[in-house]
PDB file of N, CA and C in Angstrom:
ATOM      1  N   UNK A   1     -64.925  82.985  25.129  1.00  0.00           N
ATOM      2  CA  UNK A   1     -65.243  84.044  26.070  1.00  0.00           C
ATOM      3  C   UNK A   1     -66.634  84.574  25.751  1.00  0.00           C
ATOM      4  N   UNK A   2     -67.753  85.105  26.807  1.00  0.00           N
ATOM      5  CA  UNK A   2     -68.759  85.053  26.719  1.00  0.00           C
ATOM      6  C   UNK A   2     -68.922  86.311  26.908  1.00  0.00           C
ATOM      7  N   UNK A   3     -69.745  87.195  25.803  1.00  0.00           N
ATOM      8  CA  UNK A   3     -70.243  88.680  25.657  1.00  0.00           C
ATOM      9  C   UNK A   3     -71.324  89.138  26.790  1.00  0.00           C
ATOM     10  N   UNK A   4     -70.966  90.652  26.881  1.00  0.00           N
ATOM     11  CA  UNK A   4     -71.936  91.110  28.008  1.00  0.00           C
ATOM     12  C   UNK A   4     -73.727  90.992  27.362  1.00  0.00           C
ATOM     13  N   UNK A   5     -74.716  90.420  28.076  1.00  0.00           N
ATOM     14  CA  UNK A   5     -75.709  90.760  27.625  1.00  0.00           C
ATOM     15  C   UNK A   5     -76.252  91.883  27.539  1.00  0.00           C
ATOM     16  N   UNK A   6     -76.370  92.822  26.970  1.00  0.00           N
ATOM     17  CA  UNK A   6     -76.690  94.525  27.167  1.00  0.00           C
ATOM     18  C   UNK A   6     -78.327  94.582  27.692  1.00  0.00           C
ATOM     19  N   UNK A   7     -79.081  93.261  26.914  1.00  0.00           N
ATOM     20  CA  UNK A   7     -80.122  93.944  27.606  1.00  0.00           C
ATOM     21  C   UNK A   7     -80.407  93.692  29.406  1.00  0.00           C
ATOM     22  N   UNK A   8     -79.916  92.379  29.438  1.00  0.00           N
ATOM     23  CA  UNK A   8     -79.908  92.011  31.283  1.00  0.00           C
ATOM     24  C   UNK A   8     -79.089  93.533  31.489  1.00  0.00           C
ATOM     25  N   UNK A   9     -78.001  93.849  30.960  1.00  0.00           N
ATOM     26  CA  UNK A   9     -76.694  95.313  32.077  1.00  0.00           C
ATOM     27  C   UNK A   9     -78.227  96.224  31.548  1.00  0.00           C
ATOM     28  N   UNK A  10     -79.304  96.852  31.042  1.00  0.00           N
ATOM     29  CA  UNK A  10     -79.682  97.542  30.765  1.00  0.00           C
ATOM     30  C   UNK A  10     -81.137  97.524  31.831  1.00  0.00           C
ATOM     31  N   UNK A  11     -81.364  96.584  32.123  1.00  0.00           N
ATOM     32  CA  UNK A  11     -82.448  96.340  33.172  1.00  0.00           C
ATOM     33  C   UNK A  11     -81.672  96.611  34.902  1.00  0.00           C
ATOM     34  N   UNK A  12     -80.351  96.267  34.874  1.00  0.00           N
ATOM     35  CA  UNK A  12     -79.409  96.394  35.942  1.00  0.00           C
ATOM     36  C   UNK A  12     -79.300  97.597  36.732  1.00  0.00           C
ATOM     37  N   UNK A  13     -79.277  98.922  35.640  1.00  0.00           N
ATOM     38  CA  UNK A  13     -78.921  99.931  35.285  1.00  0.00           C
ATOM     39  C   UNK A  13     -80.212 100.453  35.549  1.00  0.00           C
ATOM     40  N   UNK A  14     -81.487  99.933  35.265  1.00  0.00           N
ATOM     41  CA  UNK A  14     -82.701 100.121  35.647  1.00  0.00           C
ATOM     42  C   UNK A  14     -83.039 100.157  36.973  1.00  0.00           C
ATOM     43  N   UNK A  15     -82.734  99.505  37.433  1.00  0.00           N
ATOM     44  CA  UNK A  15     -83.097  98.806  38.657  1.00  0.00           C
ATOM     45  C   UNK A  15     -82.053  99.654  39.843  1.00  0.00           C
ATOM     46  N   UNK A  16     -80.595  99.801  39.489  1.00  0.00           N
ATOM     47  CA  UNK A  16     -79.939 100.843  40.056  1.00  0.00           C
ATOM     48  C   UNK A  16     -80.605 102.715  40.252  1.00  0.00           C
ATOM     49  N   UNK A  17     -81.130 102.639  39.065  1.00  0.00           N
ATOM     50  CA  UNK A  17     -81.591 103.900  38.614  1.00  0.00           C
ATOM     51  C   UNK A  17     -83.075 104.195  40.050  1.00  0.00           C
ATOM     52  N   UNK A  18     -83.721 103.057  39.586  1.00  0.00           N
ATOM     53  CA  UNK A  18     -85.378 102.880  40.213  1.00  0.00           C
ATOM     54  C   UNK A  18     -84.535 103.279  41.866  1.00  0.00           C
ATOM     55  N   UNK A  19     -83.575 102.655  42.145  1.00  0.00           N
ATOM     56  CA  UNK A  19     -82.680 102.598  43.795  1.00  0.00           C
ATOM     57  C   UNK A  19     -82.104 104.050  44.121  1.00  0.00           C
ATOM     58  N   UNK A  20     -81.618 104.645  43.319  1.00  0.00           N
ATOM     59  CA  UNK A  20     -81.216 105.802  43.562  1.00  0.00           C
ATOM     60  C   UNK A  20     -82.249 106.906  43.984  1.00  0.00           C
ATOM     61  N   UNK A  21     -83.677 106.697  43.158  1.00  0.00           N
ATOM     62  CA  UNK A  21     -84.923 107.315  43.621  1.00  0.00           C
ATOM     63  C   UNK A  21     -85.311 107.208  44.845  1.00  0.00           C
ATOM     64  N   UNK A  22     -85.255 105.774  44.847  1.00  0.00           N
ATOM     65  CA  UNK A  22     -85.977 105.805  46.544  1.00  0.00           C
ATOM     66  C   UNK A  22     -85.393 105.394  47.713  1.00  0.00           C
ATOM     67  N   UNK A  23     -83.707 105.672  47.511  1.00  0.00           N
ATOM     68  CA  UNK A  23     -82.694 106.151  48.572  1.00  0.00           C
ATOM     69  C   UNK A  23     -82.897 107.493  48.910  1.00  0.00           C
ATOM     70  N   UNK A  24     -83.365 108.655  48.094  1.00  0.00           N
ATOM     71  CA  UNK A  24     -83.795 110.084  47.999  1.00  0.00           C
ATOM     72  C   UNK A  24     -85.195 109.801  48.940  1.00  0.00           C
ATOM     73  N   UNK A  25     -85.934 109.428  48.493  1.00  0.00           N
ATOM     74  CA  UNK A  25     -87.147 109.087  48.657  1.00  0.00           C
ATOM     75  C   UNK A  25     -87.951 109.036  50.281  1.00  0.00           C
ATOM     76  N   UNK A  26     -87.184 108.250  50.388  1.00  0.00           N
ATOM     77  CA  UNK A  26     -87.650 107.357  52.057  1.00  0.00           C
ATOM     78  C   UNK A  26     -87.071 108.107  52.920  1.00  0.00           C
ATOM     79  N   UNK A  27     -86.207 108.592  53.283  1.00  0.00           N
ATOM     80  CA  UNK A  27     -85.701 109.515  54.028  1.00  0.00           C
ATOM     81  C   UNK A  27     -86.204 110.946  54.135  1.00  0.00           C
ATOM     82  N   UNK A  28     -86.499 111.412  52.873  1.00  0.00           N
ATOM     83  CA  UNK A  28     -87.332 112.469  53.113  1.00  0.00           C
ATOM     84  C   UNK A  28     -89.229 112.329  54.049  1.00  0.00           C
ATOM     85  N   UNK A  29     -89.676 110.964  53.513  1.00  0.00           N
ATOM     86  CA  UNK A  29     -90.550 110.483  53.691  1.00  0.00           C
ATOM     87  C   UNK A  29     -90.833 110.144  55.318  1.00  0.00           C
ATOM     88  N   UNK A  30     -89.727 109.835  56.202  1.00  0.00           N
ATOM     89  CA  UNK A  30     -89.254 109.581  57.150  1.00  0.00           C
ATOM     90  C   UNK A  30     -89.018 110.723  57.931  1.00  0.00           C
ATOM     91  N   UNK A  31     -88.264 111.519  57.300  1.00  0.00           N
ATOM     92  CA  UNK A  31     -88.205 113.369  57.825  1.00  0.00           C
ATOM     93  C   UNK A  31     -89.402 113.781  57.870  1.00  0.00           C
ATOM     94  N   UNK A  32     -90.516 113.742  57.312  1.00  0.00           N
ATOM     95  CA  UNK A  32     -91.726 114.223  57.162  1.00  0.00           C
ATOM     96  C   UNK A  32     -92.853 113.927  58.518  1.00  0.00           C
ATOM     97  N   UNK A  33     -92.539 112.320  58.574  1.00  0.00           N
ATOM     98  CA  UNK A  33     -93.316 111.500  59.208  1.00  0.00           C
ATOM     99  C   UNK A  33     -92.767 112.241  60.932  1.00  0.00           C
ATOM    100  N   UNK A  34     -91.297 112.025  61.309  1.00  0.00           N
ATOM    101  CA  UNK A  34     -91.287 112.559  62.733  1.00  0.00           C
ATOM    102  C   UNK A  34     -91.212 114.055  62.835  1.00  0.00           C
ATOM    103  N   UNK A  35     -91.113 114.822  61.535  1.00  0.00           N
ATOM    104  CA  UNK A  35     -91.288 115.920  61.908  1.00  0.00           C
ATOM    105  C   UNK A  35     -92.576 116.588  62.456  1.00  0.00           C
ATOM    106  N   UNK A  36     -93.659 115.515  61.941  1.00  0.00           N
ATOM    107  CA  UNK A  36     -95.212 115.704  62.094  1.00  0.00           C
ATOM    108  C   UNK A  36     -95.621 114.441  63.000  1.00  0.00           C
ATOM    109  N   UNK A  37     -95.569 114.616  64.625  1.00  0.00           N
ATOM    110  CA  UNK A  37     -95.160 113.443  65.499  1.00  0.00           C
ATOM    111  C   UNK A  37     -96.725 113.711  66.024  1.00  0.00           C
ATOM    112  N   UNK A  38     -97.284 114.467  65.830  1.00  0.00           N
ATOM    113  CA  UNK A  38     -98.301 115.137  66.511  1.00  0.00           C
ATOM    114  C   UNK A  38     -99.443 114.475  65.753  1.00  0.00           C
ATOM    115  N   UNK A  39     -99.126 114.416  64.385  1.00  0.00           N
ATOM    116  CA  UNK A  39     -99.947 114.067  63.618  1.00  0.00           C
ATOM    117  C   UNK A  39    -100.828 112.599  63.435  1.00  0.00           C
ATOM    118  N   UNK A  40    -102.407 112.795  63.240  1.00  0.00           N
ATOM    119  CA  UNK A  40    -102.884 111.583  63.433  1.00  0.00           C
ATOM    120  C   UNK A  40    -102.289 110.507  61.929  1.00  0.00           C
ATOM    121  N   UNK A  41    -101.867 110.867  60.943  1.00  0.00           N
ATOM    122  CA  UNK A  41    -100.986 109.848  59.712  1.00  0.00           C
ATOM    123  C   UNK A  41     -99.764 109.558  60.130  1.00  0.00           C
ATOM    124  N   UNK A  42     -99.414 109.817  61.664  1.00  0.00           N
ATOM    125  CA  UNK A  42     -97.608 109.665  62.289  1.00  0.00           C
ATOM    126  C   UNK A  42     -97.051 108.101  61.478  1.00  0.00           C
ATOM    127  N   UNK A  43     -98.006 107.618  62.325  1.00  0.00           N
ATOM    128  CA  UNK A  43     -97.919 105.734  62.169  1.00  0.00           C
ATOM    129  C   UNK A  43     -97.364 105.027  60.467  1.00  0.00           C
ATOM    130  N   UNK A  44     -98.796 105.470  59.862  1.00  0.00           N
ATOM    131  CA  UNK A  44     -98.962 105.153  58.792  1.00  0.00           C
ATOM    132  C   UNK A  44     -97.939 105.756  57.274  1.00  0.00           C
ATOM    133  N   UNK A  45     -97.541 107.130  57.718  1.00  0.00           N
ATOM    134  CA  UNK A  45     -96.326 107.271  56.891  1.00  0.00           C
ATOM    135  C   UNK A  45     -94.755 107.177  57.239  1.00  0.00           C
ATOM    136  N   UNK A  46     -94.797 106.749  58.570  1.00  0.00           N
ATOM    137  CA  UNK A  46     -93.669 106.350  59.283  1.00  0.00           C
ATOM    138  C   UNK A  46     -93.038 104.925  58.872  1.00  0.00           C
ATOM    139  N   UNK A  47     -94.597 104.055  58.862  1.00  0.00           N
ATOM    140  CA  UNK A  47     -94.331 102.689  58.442  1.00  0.00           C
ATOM    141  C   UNK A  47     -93.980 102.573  56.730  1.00  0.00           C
ATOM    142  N   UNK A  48     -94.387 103.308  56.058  1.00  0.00           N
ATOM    143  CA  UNK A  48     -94.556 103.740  54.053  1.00  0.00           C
ATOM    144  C   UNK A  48     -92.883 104.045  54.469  1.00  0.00           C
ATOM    145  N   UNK A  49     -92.358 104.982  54.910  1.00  0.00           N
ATOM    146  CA  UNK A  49     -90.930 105.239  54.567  1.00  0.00           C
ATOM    147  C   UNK A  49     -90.170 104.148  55.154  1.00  0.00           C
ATOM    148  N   UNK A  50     -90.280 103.657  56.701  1.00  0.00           N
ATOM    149  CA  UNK A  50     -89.436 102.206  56.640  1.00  0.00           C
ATOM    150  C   UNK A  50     -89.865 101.044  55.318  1.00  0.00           C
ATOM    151  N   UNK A  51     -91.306 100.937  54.881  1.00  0.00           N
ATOM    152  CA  UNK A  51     -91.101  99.594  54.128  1.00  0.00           C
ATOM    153  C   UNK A  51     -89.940 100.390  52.412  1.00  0.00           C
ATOM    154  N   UNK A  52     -90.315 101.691  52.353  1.00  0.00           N
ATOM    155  CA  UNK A  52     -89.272 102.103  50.896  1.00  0.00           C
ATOM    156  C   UNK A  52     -88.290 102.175  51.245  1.00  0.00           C
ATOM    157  N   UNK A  53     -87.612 102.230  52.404  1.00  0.00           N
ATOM    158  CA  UNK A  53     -86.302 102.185  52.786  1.00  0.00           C
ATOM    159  C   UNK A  53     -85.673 100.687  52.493  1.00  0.00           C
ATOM    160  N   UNK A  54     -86.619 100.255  53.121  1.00  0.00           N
ATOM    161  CA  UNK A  54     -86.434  98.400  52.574  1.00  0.00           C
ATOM    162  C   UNK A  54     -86.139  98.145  51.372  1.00  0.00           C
ATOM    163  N   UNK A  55     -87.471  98.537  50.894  1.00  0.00           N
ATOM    164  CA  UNK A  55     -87.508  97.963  49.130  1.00  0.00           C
ATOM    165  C   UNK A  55     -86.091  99.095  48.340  1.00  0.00           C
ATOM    166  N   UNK A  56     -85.365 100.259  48.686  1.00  0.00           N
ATOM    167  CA  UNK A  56     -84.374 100.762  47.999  1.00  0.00           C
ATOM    168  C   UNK A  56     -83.295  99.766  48.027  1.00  0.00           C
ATOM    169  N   UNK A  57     -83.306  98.716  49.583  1.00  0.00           N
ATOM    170  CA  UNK A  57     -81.862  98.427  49.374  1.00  0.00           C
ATOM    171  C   UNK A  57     -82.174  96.771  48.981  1.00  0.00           C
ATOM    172  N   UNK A  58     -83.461  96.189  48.862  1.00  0.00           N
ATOM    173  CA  UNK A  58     -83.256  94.989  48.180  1.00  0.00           C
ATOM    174  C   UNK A  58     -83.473  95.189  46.618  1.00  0.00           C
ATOM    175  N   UNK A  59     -83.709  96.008  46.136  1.00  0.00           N
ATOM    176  CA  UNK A  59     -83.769  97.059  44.521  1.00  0.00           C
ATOM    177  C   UNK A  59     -82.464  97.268  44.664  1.00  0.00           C
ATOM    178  N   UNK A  60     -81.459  97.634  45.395  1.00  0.00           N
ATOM    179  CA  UNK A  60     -80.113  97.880  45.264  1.00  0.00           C
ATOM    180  C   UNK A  60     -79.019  96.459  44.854  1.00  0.00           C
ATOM    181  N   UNK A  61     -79.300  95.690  45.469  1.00  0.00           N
ATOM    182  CA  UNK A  61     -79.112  94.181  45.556  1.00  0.00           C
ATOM    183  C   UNK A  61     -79.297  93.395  44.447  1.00  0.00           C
ATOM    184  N   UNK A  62     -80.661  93.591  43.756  1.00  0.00           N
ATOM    185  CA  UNK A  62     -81.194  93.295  42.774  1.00  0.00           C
ATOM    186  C   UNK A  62     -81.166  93.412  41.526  1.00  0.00           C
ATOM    187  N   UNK A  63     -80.380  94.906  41.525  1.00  0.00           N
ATOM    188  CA  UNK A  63     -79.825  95.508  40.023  1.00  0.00           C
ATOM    189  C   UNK A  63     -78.442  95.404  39.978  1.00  0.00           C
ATOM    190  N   UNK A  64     -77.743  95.104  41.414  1.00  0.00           N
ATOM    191  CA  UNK A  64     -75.883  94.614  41.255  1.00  0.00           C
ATOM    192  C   UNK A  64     -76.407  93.455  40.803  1.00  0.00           C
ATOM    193  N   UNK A  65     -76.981  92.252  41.343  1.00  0.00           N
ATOM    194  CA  UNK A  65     -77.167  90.987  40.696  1.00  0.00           C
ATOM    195  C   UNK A  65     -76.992  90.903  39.318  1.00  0.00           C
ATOM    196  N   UNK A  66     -78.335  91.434  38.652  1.00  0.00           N
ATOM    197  CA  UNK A  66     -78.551  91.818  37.409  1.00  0.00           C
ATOM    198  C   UNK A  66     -77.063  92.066  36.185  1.00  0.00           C
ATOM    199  N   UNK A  67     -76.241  93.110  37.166  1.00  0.00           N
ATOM    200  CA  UNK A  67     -75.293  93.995  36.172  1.00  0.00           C
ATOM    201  C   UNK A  67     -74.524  92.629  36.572  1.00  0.00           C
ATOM    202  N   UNK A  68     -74.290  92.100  37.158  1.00  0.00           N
ATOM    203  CA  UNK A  68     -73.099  91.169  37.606  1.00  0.00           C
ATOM    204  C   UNK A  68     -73.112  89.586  37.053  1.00  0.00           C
ATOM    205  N   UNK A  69     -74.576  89.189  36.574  1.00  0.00           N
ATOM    206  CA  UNK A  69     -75.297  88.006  36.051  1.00  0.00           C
ATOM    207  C   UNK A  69     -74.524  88.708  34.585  1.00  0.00           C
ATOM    208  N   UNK A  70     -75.241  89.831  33.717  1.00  0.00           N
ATOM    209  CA  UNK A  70     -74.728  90.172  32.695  1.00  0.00           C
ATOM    210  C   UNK A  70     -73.793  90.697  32.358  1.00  0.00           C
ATOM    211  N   UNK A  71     -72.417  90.748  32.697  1.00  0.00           N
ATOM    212  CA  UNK A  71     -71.199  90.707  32.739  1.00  0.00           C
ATOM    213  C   UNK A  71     -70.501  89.767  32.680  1.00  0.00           C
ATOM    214  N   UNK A  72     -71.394  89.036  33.802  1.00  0.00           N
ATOM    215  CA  UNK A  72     -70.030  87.284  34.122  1.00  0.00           C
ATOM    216  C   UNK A  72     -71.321  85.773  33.517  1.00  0.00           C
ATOM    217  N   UNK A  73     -72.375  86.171  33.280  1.00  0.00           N
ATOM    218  CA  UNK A  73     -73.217  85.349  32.954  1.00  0.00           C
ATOM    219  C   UNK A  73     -73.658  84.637  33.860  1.00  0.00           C
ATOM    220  N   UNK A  74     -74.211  83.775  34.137  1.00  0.00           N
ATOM    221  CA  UNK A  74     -75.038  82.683  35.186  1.00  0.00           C
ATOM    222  C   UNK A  74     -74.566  81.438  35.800  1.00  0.00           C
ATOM    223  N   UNK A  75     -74.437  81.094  36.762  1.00  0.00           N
ATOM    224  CA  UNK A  75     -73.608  80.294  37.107  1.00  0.00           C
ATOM    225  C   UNK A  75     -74.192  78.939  36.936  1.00  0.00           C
ATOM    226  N   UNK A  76     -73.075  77.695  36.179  1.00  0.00           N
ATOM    227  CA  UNK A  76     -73.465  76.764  35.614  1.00  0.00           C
ATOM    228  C   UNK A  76     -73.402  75.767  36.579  1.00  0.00           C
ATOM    229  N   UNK A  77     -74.224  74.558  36.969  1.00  0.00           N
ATOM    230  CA  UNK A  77     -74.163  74.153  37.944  1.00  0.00           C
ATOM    231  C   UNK A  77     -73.749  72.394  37.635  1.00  0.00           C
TER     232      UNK A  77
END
């Protein structure tokens, strides 16, 4: 039986952590952007909170991988 790698679950955990920020993040960023519709930066921070909205949930994806690689290990082919 094969031990958890702590440091891969510890980068996992990282990477969950980094996701939880900018699930907070982008949405506020997004609130900002149409609340200020008037504004000549509308575009440009409208587009910044869709691409961090992006990058939270493939960072979300990325750190289950991670915790789930170092738990069950790598698949042998």
């Amino acid at each position: 039986m094969s031990r958890t790698n702590k440091d891969l679950l510890v980068t996992g955990l990282k990477h969950l952590a980094f996701t939880v920020f900018l699930m907070f993040t982008a949405p506020l960023i997004l609130w900002q952007a149409f609340k200020n519709q008037e504004h000549f930066l509308f575009w440009p921070v409208c587009i910044l909170g869709i691409v961090i909205a992006f990058y939270a949930v493939f960072m979300g994806f990325k750190g289950i991988q991670t915790i789930v690689n170092a738990v069950f290990g790598k698949k042998k082919k």
